[in-house]
Protein backbone atom coordinates (compact mmCIF):
# COMPACT_ATOMS: atom_id res chain seq x y z
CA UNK A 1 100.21 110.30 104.45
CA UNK A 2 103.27 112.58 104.37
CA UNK A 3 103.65 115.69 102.05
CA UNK A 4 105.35 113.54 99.71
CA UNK A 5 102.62 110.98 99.14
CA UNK A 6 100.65 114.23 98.85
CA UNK A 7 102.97 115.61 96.36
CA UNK A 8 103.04 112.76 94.01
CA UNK A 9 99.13 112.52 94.07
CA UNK A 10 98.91 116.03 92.76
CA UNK A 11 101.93 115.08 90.04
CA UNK A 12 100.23 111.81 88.48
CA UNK A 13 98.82 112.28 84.97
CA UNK A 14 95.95 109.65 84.87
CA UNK A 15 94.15 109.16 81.82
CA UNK A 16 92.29 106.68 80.28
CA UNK A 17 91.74 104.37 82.93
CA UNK A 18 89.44 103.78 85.58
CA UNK A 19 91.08 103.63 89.30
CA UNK A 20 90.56 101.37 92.28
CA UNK A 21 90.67 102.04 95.66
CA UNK A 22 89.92 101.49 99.55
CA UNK A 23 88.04 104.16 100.94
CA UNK A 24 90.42 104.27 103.75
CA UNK A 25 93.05 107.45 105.07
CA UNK A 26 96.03 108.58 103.52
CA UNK A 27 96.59 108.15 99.58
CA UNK A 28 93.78 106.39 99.51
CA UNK A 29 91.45 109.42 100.11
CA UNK A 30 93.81 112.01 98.67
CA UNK A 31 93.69 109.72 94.99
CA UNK A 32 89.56 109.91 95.27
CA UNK A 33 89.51 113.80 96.05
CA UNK A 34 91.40 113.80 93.21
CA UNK A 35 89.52 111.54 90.77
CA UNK A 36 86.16 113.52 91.97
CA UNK A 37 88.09 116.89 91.37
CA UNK A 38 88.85 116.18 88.01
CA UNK A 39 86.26 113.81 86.67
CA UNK A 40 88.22 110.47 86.87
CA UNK A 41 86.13 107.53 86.41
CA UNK A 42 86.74 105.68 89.56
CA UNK A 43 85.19 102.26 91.56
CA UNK A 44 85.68 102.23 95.48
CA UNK A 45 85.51 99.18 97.65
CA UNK A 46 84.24 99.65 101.31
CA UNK A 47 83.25 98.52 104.53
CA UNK A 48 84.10 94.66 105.38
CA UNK A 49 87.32 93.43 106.16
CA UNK A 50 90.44 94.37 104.60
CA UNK A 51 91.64 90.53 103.54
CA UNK A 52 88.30 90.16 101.20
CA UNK A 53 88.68 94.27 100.34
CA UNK A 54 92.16 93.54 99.28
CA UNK A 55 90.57 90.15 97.54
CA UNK A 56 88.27 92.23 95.90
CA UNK A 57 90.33 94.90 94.38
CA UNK A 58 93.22 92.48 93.10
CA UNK A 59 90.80 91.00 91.22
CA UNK A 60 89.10 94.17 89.79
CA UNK A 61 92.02 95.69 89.00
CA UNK A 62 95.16 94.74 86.46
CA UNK A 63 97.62 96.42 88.16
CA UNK A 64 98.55 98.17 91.38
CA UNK A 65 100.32 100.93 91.75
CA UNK A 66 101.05 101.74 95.72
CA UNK A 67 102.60 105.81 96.71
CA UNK A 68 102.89 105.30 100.18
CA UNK A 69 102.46 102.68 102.99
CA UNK A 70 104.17 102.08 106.27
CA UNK A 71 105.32 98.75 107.82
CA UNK A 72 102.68 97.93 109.77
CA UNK A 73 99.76 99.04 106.63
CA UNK A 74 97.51 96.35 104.72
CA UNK A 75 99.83 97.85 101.48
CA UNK A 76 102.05 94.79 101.82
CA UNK A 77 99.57 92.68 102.10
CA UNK A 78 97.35 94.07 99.03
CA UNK A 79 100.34 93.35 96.70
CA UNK A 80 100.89 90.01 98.03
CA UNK A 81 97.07 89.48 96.49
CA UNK A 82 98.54 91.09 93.16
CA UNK A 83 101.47 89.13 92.79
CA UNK A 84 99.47 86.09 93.89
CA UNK A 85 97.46 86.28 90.60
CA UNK A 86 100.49 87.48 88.28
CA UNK A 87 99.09 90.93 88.10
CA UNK A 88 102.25 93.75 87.96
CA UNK A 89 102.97 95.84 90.98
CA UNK A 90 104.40 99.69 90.77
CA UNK A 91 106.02 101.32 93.16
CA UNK A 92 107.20 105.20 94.04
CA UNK A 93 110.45 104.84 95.75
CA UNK A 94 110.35 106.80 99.27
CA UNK A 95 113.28 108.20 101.04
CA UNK A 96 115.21 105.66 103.35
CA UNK A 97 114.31 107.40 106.73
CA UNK A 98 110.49 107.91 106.39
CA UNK A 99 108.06 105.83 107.77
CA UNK A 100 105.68 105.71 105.56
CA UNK A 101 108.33 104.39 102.53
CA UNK A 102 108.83 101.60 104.10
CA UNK A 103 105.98 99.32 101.81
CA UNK A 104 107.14 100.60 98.97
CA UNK A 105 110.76 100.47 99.51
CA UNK A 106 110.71 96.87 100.98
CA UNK A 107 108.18 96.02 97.92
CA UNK A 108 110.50 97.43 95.01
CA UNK A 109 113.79 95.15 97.09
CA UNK A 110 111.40 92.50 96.42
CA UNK A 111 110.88 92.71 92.75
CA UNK A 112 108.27 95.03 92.37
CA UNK A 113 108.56 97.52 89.40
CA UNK A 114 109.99 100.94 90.02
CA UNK A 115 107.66 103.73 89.08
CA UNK A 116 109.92 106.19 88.06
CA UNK A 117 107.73 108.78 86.23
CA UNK A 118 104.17 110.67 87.06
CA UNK A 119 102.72 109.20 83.99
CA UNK A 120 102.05 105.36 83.53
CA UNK A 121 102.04 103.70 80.05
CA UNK A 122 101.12 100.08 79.98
């Protein structure tokens, strides 16, 4: 996770809904240090493989919002399982030359939706 990622963690307003996540590195664990940190109701999936992980958390969740993922992460992958079952996709844009931009970039060149702001309102 760069100091980005880690900067838009510590921006997001959450409220009123209950997050999902992987217990795996990067914004993963940064978003549930967070949630325990500041009382956010939260459900993580672990252990098993990540194709029935992502499985499981596309169909927990409604929506997926990704910060950060490289080309090579499962982040790609996880909103393929979202878009798969018509469930929205948000994206932070990332600057061109980082590495770890590249999933979100590629994603929001691919029709997901542009998160623009630190505060989502569905």
């Amino acid at each position: 996770m760069s100091d980005y990622g880690r900067e838009v963690i510590s921006k997001l307003r959450i409220t009123n809904y209950e997050l999902v996540t992987i217990n795996v590195m990067g914004c993963n664990r940064e978003i549930i240090k967070k949630c325990r940190e500041n009382n956010i109701k939260i459900k993580i999936f672990e252990g098993g493989d990540f194709e029935m992980l992502n499985e499981q958390v596309a169909n927990y969740a409604d929506v997926l919002v990704i910060i950060e993922g490289g080309k090579n992460s499962g982040t790609i992958l996880l909103a393929q399982k979202f878009v798969e079952k018509n469930k929205l996709v948000y994206c932070v844009p990332g600057r061109i030359n980082d590495p770890n931009s590249f999933a979100c970039n590629w994603l929001i060149s691919q029709g997901a939706i542009l998160l623009i702001d630190f505060c989502i309102t569905l």
